[in-house]
Structures are given as structure tokens and as C-alpha cells.
C-alpha atoms as a PDB file:
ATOM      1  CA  UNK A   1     205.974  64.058  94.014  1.00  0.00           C
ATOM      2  CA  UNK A   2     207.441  63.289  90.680  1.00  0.00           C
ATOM      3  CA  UNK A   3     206.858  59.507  91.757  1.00  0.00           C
ATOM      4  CA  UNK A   4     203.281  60.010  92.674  1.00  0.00           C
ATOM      5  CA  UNK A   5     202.635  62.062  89.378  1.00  0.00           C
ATOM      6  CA  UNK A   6     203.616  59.388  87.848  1.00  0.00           C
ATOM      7  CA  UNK A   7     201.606  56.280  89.312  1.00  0.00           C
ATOM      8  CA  UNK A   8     198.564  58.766  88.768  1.00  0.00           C
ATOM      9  CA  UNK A   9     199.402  58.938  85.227  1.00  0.00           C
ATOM     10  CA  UNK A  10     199.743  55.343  84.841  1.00  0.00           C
ATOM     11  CA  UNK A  11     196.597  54.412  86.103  1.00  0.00           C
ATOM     12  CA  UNK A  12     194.561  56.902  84.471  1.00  0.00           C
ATOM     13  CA  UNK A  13     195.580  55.329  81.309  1.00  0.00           C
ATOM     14  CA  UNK A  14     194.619  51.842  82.934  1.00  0.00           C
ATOM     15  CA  UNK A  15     191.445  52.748  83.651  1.00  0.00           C
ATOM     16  CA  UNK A  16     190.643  54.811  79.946  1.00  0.00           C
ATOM     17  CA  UNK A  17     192.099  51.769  78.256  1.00  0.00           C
ATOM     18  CA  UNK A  18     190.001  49.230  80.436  1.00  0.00           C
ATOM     19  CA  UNK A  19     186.802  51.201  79.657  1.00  0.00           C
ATOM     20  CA  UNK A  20     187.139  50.425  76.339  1.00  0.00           C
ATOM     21  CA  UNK A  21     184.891  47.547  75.426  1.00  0.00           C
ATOM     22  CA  UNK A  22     184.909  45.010  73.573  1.00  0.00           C
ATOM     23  CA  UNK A  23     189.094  44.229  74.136  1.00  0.00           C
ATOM     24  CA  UNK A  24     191.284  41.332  74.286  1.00  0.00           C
ATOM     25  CA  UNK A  25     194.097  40.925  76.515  1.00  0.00           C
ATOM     26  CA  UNK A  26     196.804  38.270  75.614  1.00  0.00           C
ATOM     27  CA  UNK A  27     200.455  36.739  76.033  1.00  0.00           C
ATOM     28  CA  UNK A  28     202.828  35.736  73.394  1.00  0.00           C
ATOM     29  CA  UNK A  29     205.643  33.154  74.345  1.00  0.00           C
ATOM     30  CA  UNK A  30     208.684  32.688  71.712  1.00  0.00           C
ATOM     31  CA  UNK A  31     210.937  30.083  72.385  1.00  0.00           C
ATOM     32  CA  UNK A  32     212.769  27.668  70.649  1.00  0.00           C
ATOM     33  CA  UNK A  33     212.414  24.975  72.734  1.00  0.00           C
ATOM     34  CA  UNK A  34     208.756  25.093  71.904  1.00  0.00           C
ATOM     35  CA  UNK A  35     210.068  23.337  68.673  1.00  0.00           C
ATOM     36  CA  UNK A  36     213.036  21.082  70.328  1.00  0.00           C
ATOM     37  CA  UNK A  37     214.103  20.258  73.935  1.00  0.00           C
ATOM     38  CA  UNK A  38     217.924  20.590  72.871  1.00  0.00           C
ATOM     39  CA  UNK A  39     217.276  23.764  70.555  1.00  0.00           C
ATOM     40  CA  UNK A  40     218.655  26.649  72.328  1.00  0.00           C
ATOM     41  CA  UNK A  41     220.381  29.234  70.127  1.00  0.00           C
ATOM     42  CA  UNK A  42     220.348  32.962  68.496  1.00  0.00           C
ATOM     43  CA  UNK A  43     216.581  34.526  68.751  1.00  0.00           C
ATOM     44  CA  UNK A  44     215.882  32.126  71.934  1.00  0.00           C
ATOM     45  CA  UNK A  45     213.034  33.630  73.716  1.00  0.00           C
ATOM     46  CA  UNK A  46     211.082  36.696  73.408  1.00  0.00           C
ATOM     47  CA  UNK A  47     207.466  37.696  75.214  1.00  0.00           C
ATOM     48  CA  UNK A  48     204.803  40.194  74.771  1.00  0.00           C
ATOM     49  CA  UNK A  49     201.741  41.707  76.522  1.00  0.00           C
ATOM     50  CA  UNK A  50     199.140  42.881  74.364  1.00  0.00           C
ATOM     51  CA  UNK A  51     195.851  45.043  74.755  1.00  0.00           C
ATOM     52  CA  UNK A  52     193.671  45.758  71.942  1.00  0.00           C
ATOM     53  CA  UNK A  53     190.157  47.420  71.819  1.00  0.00           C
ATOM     54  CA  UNK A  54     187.566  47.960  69.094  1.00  0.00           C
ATOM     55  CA  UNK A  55     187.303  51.782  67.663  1.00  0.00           C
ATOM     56  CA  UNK A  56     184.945  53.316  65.398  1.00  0.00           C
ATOM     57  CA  UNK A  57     184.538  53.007  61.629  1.00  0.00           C
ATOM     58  CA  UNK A  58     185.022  56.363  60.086  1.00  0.00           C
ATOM     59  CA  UNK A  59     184.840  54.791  56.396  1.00  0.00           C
ATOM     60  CA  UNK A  60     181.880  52.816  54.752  1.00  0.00           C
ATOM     61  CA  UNK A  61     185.161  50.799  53.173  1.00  0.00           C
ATOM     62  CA  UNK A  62     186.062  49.984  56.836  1.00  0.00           C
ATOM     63  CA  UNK A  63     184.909  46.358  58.399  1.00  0.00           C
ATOM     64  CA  UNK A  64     186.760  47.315  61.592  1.00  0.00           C
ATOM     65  CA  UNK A  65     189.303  49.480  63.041  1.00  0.00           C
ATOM     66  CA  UNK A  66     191.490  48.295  66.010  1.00  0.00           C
ATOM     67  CA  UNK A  67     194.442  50.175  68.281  1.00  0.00           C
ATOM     68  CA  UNK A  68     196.637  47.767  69.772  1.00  0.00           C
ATOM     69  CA  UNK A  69     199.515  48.313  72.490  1.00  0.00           C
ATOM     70  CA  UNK A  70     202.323  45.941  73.458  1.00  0.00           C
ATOM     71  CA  UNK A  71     205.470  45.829  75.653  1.00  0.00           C
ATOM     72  CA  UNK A  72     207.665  42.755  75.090  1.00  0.00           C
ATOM     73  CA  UNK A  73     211.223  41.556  75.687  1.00  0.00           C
ATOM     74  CA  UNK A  74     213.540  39.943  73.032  1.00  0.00           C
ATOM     75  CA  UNK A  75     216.555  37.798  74.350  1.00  0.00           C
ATOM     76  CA  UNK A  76     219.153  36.881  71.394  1.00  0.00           C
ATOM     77  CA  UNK A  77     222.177  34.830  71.420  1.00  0.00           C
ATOM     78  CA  UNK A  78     225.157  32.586  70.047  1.00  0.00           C
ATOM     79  CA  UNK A  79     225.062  29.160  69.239  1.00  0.00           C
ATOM     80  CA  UNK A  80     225.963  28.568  72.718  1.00  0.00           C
ATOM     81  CA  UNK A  81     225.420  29.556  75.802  1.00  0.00           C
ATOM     82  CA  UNK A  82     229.035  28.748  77.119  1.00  0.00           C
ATOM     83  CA  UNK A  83     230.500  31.610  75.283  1.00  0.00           C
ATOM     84  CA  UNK A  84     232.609  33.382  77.594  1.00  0.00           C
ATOM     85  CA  UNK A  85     235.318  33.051  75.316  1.00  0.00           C
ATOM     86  CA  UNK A  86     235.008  35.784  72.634  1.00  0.00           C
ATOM     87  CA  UNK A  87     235.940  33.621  69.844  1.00  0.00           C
ATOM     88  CA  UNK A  88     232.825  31.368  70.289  1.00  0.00           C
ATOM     89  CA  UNK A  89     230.176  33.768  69.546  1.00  0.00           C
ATOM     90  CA  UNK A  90     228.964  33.317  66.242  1.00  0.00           C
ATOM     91  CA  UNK A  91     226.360  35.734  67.269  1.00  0.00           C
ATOM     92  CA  UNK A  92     226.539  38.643  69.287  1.00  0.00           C
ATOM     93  CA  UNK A  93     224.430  38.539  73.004  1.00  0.00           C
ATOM     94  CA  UNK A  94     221.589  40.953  72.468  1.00  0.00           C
ATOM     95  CA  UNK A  95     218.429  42.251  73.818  1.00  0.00           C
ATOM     96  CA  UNK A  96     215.673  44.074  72.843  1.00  0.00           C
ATOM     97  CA  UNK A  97     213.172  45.797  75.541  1.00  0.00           C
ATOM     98  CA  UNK A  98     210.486  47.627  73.982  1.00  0.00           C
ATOM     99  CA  UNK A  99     206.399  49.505  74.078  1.00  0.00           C
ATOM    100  CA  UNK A 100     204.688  49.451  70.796  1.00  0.00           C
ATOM    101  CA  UNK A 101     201.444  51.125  70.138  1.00  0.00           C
ATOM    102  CA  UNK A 102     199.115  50.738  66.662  1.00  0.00           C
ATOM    103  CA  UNK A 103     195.817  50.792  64.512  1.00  0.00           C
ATOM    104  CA  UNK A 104     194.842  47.450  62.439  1.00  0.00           C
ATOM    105  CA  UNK A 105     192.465  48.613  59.991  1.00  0.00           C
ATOM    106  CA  UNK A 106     190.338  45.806  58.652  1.00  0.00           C
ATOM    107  CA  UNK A 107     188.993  46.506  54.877  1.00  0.00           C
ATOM    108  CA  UNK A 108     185.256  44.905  53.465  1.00  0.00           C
ATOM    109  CA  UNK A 109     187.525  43.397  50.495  1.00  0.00           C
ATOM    110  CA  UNK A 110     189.606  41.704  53.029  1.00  0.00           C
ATOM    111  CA  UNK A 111     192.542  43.720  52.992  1.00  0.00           C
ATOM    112  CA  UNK A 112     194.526  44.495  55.795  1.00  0.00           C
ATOM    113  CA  UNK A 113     196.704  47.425  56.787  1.00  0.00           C
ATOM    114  CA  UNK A 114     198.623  47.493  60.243  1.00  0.00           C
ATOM    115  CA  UNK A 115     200.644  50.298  61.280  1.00  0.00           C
ATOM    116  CA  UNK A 116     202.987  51.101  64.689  1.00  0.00           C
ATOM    117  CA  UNK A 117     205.437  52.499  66.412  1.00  0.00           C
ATOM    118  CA  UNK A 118     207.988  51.002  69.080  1.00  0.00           C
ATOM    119  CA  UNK A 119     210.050  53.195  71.177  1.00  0.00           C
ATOM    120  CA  UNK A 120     213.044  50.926  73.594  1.00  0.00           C
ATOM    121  CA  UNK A 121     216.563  49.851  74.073  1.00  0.00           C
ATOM    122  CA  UNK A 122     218.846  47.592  72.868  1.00  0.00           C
ATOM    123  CA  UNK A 123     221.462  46.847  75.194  1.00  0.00           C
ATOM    124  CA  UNK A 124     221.949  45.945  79.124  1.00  0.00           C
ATOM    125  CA  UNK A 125     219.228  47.992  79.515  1.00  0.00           C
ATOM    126  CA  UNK A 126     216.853  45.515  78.261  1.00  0.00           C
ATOM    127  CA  UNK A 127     217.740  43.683  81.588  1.00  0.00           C
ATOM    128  CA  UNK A 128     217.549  40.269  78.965  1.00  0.00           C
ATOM    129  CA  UNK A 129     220.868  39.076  80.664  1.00  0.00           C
ATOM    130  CA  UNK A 130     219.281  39.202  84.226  1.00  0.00           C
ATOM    131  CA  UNK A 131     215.946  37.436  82.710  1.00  0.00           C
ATOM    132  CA  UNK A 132     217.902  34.800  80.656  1.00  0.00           C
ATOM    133  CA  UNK A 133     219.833  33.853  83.929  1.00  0.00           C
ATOM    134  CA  UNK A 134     216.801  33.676  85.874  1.00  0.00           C
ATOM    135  CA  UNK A 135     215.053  31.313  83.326  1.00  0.00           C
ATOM    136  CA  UNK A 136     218.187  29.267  83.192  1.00  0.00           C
ATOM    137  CA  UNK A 137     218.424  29.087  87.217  1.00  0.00           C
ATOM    138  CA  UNK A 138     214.828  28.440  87.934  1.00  0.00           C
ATOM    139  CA  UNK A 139     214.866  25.514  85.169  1.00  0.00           C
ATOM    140  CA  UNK A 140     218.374  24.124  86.063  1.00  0.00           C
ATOM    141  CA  UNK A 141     219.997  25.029  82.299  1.00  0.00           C
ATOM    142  CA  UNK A 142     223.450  25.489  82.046  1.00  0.00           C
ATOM    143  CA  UNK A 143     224.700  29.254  83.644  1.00  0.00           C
ATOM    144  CA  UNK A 144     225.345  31.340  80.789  1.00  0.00           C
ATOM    145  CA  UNK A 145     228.591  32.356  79.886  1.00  0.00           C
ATOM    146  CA  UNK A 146     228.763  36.118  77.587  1.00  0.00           C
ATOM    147  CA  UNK A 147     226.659  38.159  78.074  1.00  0.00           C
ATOM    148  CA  UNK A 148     229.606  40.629  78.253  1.00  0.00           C
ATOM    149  CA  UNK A 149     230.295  40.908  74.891  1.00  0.00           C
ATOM    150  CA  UNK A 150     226.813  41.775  74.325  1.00  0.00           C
ATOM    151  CA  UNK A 151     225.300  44.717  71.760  1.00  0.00           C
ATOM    152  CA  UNK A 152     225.717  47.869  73.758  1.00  0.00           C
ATOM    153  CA  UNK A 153     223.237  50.671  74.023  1.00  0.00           C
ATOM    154  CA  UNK A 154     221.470  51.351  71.233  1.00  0.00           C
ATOM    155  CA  UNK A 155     218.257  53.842  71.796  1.00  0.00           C
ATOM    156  CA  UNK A 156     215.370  52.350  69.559  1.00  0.00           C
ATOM    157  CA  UNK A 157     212.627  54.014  67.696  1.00  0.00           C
ATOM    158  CA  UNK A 158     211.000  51.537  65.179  1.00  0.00           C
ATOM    159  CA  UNK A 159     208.141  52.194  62.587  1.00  0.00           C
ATOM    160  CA  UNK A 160     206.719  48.966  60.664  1.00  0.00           C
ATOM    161  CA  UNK A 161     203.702  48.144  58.251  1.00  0.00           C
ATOM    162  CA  UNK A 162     201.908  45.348  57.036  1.00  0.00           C
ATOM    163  CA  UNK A 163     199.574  45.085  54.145  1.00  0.00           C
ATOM    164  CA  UNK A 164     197.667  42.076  53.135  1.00  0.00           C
ATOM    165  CA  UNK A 165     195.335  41.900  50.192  1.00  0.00           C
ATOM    166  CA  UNK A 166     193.329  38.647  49.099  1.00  0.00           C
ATOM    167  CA  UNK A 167     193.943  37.212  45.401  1.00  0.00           C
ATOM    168  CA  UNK A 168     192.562  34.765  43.929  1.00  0.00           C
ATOM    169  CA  UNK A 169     189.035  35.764  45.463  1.00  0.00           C
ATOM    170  CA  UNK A 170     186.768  33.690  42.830  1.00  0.00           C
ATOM    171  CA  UNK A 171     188.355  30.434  42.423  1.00  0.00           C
ATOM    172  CA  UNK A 172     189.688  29.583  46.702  1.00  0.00           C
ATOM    173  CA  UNK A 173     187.008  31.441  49.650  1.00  0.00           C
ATOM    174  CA  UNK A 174     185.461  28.664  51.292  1.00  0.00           C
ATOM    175  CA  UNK A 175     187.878  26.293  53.175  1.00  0.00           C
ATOM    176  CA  UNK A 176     190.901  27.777  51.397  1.00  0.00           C
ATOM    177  CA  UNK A 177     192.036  31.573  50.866  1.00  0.00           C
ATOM    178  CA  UNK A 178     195.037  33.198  49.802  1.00  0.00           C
ATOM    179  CA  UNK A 179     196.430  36.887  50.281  1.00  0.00           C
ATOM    180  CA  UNK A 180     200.022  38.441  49.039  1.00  0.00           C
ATOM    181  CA  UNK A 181     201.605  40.037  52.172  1.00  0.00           C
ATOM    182  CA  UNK A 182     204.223  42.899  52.227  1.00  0.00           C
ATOM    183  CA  UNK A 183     205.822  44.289  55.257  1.00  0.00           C
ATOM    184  CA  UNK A 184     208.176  47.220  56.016  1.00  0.00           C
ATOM    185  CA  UNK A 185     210.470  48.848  59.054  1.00  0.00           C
ATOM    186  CA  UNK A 186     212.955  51.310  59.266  1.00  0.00           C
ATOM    187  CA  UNK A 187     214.416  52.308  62.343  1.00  0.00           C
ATOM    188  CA  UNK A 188     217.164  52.618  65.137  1.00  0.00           C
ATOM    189  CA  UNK A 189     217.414  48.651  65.375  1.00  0.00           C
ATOM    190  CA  UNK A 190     215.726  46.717  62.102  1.00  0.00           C
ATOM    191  CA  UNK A 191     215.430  48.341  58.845  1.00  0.00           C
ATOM    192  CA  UNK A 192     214.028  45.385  56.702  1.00  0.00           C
ATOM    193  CA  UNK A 193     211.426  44.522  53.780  1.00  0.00           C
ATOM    194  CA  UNK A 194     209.540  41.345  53.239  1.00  0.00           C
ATOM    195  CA  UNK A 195     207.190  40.067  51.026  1.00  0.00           C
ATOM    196  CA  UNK A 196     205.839  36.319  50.336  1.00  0.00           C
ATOM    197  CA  UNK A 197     201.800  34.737  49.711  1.00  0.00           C
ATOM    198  CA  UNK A 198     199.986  33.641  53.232  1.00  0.00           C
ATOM    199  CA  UNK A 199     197.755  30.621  52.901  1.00  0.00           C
ATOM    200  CA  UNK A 200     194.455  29.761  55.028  1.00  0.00           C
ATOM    201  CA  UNK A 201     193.360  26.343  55.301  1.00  0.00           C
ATOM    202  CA  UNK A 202     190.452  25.964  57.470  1.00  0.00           C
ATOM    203  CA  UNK A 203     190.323  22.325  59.832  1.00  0.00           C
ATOM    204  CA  UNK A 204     186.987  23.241  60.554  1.00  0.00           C
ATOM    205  CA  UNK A 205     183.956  24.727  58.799  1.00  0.00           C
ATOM    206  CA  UNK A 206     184.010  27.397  56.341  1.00  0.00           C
ATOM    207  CA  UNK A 207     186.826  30.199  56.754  1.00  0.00           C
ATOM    208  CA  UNK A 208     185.898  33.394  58.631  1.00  0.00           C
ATOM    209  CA  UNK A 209     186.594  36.578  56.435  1.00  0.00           C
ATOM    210  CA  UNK A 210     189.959  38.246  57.221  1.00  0.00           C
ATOM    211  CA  UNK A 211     187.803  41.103  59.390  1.00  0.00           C
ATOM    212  CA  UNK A 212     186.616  38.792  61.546  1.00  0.00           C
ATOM    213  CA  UNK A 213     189.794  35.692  61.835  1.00  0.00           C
ATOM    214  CA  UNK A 214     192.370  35.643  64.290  1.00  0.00           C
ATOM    215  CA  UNK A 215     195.062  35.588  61.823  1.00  0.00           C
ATOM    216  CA  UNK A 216     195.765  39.315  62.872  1.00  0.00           C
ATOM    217  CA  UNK A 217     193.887  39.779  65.686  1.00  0.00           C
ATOM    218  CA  UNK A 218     190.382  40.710  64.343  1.00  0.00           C
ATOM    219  CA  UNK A 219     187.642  38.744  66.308  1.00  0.00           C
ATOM    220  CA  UNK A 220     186.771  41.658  68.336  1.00  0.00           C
ATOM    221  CA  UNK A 221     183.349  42.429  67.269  1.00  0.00           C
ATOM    222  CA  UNK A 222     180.354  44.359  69.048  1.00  0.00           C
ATOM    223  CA  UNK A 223     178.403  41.505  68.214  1.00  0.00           C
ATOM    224  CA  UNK A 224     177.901  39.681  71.770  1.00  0.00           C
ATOM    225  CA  UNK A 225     177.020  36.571  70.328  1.00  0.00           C
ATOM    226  CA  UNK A 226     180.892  35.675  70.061  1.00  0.00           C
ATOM    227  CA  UNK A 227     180.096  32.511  72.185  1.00  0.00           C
ATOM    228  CA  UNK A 228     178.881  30.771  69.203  1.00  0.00           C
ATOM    229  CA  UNK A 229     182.045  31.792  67.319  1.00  0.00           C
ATOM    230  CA  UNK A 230     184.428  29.133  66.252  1.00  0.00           C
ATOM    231  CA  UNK A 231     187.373  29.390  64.426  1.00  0.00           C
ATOM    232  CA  UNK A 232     189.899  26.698  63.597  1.00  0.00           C
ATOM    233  CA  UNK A 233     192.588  26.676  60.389  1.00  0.00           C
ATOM    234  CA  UNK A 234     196.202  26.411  59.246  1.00  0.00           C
ATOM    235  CA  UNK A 235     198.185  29.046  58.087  1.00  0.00           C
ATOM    236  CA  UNK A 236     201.201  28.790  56.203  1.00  0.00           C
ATOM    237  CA  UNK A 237     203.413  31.909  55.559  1.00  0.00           C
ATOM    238  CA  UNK A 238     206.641  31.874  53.351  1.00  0.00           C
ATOM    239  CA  UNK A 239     208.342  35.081  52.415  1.00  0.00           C
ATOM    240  CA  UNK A 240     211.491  36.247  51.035  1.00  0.00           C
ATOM    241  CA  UNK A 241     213.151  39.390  53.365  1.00  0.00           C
ATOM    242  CA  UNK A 242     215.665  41.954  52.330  1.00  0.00           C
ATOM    243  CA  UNK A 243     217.654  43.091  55.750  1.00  0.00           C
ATOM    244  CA  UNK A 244     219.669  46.718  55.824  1.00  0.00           C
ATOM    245  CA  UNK A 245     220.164  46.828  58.889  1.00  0.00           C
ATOM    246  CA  UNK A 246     219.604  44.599  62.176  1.00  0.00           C
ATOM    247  CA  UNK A 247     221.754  46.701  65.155  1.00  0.00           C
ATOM    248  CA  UNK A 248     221.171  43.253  67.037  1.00  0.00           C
ATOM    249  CA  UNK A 249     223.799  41.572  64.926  1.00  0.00           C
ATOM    250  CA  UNK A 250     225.447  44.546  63.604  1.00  0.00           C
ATOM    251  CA  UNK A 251     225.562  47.100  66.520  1.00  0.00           C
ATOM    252  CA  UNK A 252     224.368  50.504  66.974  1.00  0.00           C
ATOM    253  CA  UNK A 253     224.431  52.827  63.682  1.00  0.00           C
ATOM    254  CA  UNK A 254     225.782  55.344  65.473  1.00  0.00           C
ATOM    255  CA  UNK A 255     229.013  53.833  66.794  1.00  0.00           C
ATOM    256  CA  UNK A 256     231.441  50.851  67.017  1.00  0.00           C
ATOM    257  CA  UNK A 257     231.361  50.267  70.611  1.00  0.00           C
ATOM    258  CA  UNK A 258     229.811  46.551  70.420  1.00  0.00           C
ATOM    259  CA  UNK A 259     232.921  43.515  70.911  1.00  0.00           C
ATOM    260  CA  UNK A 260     230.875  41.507  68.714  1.00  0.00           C
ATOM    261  CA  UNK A 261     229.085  42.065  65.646  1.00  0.00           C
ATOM    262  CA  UNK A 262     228.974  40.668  61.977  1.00  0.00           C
ATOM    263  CA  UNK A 263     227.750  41.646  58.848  1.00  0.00           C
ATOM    264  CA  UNK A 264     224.577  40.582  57.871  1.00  0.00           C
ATOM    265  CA  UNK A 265     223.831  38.361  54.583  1.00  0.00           C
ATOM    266  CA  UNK A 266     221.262  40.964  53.219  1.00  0.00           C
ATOM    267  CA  UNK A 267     218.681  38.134  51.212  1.00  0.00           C
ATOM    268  CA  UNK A 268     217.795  35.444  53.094  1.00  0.00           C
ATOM    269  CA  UNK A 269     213.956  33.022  52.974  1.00  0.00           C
ATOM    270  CA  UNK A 270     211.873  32.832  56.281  1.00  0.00           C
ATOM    271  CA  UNK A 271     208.679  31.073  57.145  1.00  0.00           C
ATOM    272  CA  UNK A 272     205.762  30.818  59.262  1.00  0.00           C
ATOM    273  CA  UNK A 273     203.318  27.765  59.562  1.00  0.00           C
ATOM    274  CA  UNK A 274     200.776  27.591  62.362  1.00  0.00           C
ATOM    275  CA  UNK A 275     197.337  26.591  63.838  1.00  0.00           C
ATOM    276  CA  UNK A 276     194.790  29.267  65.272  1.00  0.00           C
ATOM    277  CA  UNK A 277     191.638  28.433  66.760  1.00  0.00           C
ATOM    278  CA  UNK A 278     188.879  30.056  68.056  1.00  0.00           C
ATOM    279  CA  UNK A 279     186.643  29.216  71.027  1.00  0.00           C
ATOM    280  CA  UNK A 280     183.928  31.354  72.551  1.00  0.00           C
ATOM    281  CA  UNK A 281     186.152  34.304  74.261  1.00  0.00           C
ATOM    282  CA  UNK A 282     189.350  32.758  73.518  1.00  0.00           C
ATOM    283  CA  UNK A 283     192.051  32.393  71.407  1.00  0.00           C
ATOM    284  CA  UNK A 284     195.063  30.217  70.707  1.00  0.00           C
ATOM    285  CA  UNK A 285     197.923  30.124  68.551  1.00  0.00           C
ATOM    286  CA  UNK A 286     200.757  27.703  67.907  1.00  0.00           C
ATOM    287  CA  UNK A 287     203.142  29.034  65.408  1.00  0.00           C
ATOM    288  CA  UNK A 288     206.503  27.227  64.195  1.00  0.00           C
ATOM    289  CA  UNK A 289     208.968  29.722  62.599  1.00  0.00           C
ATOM    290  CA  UNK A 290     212.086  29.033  60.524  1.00  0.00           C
ATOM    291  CA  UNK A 291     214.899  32.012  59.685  1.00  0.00           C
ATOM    292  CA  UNK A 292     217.069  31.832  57.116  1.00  0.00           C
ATOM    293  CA  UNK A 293     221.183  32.380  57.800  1.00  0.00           C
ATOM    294  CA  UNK A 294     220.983  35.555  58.948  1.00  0.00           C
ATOM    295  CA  UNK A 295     224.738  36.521  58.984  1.00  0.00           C
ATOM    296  CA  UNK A 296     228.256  35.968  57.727  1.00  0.00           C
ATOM    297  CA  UNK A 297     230.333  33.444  59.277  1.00  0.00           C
ATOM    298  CA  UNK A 298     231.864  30.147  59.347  1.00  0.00           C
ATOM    299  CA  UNK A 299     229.125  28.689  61.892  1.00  0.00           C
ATOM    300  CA  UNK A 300     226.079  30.290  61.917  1.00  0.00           C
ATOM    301  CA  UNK A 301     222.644  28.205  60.243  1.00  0.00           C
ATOM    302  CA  UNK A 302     219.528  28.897  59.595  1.00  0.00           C
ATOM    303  CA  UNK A 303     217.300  28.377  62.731  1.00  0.00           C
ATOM    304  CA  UNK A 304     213.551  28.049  63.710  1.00  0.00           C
ATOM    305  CA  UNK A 305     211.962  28.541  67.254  1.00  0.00           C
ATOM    306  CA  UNK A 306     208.038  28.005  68.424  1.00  0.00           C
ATOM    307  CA  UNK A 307     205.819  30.832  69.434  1.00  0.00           C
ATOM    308  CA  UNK A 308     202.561  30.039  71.888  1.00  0.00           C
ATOM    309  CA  UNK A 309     199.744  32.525  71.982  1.00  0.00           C
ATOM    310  CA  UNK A 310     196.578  33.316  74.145  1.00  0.00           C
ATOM    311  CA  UNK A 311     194.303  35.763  74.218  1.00  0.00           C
ATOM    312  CA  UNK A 312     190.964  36.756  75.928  1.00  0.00           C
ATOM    313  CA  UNK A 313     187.770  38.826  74.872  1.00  0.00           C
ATOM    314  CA  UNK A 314     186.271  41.530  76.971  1.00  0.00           C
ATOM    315  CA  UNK A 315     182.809  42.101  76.499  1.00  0.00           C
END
């Protein structure tokens, strides 16, 4: 009974969120080897499911207002994968396993404030070591040797925001933009804040405004003439993060129980450069990110990985 309860549950929030028109579906793919065939170390592949609908505006300030949910895996791990000795991990085996839900609100000044909540597990409950395996089998990689020593249990409750706010307004609009972004999240697993400038540079056309670009996931619109739509720019994203916690490298905050785990370097630069583009009821991403040395040791670097995304408009 408890079963059945359940599957009823589950797909009468299928169909509410279905019924909610216009949407976009979509898939996120991180790996590194999107950026190098022989790159294969520390965050090395992650993937996400997204749904996202269009709400109402309850503001005459408001362009749009969008709730977005997302479940997505996170696999992390040493510099190796043949690291069944525990002296060779330079970076503890970790995964992350997680449901996030949110609202993007879209401003008329071309600001941007996104808010959510994750709620998952960190730990061999993630079921990353059975997935990484798999990958590694069905592609004929080398078997992975670890996974043992990975982070144990950690239960995770995240809470993150983004704000973006456009500068420079008068002097760059038309084929170039720029907008100072500052992020935020405490929880369970990553307590972290960043902050850097985010450049637009359109390859095609004038730029969109912010409430209607794919930069962070607004081209929902009620407007069904979103077949004439195009959209087509690079993005470049630099920021400097402050990290107090990432249980990942560190382990749970509630215990020592994790074989492996280092202590983080606190400072450290990232950056994101990438291509969106806009066609009709779809859109495409190609990101290439680069993370600063994340952690104390002898070993460690800084490394980068590629991220690949799609996603589809329901009308």
C-alpha cells in the first residue's frame, strides 16, 4: 500500500508539473573529457535533469518569474583512478546525489536573483561508485581502484543564491554587456561565497536582454512566436571564491569517519567561458570550466572539465 501511495504521489506531481505551459525540459553533461581525451581527474563527471515552467508576475518590477527543479549526480575523485592504495589519493572518492527545487526571478533592469534548495547524500549512497564503474566498463576505461576510501555518509541540505546586476548599462548594450555576479551557499556539504564580472559577447545580432537570454535559463516566454527567436553569444565568467567548507574534500561536519580527507586552501580563482545559442525551441550550451587548487597537498593542481547542455521548450 505504502508502495502504491507512493507511485500515486509521484505521478500526480508529473502530471501538475506537465500542465504547466510554457516549460523546458533539459540535460546537463559535466565531464572532463569534454575538454581532453586523457583528462580524467577530481570533479570528473556530474549530470542533471531539469524542469522549469513560467509563473506569474506578481510585481510591475518583474520581467519574469520561473520555478525550476533538478535531480543530478556528482562523481569526484583523485588524480587517478588506480588508487587502491591509500597513499595515492590526493583527493578523497566522493559523491554527491541530490533534488533541488527554485524560483529565478527575472528583473526589467536586468537583474537577476535565483534562489534554491537541495536536499541529498554524500556518500555510497549516491550510488556514484556503481555509476563510475559502469561508465568505465561500458567505454573500456581502466577499472577503478578506491572507491573504498571514499567520503562517508554525509546527509545534505544545501541553500544557494545568485544575484546578477548589469553595470555599465550606457556605454556596452548592444553586442556587448556586462553584469557583477555574487553567489552564496551554506549547508551540510558546501558552504562557499563567490563573486567575479560575467561578460556577454553576442556572435550574432544584437544581445537579447538578460529576461529573455539563455544565460540563466530565461527564454521561456508566453509569446508563441519563439520560432523566430535566435540567440547566439559568448560568455566569459571569472570569479574569485572563498570556500568554508566542502564535506567532499573535507568529510562530514559532524564526524571523522572519512579515511581520506584534506584541508581545503580557503581562496582560490575559478572560471567559466562558454557559447549558448538559441534556435527556435531549443537550446545549447558548451561551457569550459577551470578550478583553482582546491586543497592542500603535495600533488593536487588546479583542474578544468567541459559541461554540454540541451534543453527543449514546451509550448
Amino acid at each position: 500500500m505504502h508502495k502504491k501511495c507512493l507511485a500515486i504521489a509521484a505521478l500526480l506531481c508529473s502530471a501538475i508539473l506537465w500542465a504547466q505551459k510554457p516549460a523546458e525540459i533539459g540535460l546537463v553533461s559535466d565531464n572532463d573529457l569534454y575538454t581532453s581525451p586523457i583528462n580524467d581527474q577530481y570533479y570528473t563527471n556530474g549530470i542533471e535533469l531539469f524542469y522549469r515552467y513560467l509563473g506569474k508576475r506578481n510585481d510591475e518590477k518583474l520581467a519574469k518569474k520561473i520555478t525550476e527543479f533538478r535531480a543530478g549526480q556528482y562523481i569526484f575523485n583523485p588524480q587517478s583512478v588506480r588508487a587502491g592504495d591509500i597513499n595515492v589519493n590526493d583527493r578523497p572518492f566522493a559523491g554527491y546525489l541530490f533534488a533541488q527545487a527554485g524560483i529565478n526571478t527575472f528583473y526589467k533592469s536586468e537583474s537577476v536573483l535565483m534562489l534554491n534548495l537541495q536536499a541529498g547524500v554524500v556518500g555510497p549512497e549516491s550510488y556514484a561508485e556503481e555509476v563510475q564503474r559502469g561508465l568505465h566498463k561500458v567505454f573500456h576505461y581502466p577499472r577503478v581502484q578506491g572507491w573504498q576510501y571514499q567520503i562517508t555518509t554525509i546527509p545534505a541540505i544545501q541553500a544557494n543564491v545568485l544575484y546578477s546586476k548589469k553595470i555599465f548599462t550606457d556605454t556596452y548594450k548592444d553586442k556587448v554587456d556586462f553584469h557583477l555576479q555574487g553567489e552564496a551557499s551554506i549547508g551540510t556539504i558546501w558552504t562557499s561565497v563567490s563573486v567575479g564580472p560575467m561578460a556577454r559577447i553576442s556572435l550574432r545580432g544584437l544581445l537579447l536582454p538578460m529576461y529573455e537570454s539563455a544565460l540563466h535559463g530565461a527564454t521561456l516566454s508566453h509569446d508563441r512566436d519563439y520560432k523566430n527567436k535566435r540567440d547566439l553569444f559568448l560568455y566569459l565568467n571569472p570569479v574569485i571564491q572563498y570556500m568554508h567548507h566542502d564535506a567532499t574534500i573535507e568529510g562530514s561536519p559532524f564526524n571523522n569517519d572519512s579515511p581520506v580527507t584534506f584541508p581545503l586552501i580557503p581562496f582560490r580563482f575559478n572560471a567559466e567561458a562558454g557559447i549558448k545559442y538559441r534556435r527556435d525551441q531549443w537550446n545549447f550550451t558548451y561551457a569550459f570550466h577551470y578550478r583553482g587548487k582546491e586543497l592542500s597537498n603535495n600533488v593536487i593542481t588546479g583542474f578544468y572539465y567541459g559541461s554540454i547542455q540541451v534543453g527543449y521548450l514546451l509550448h
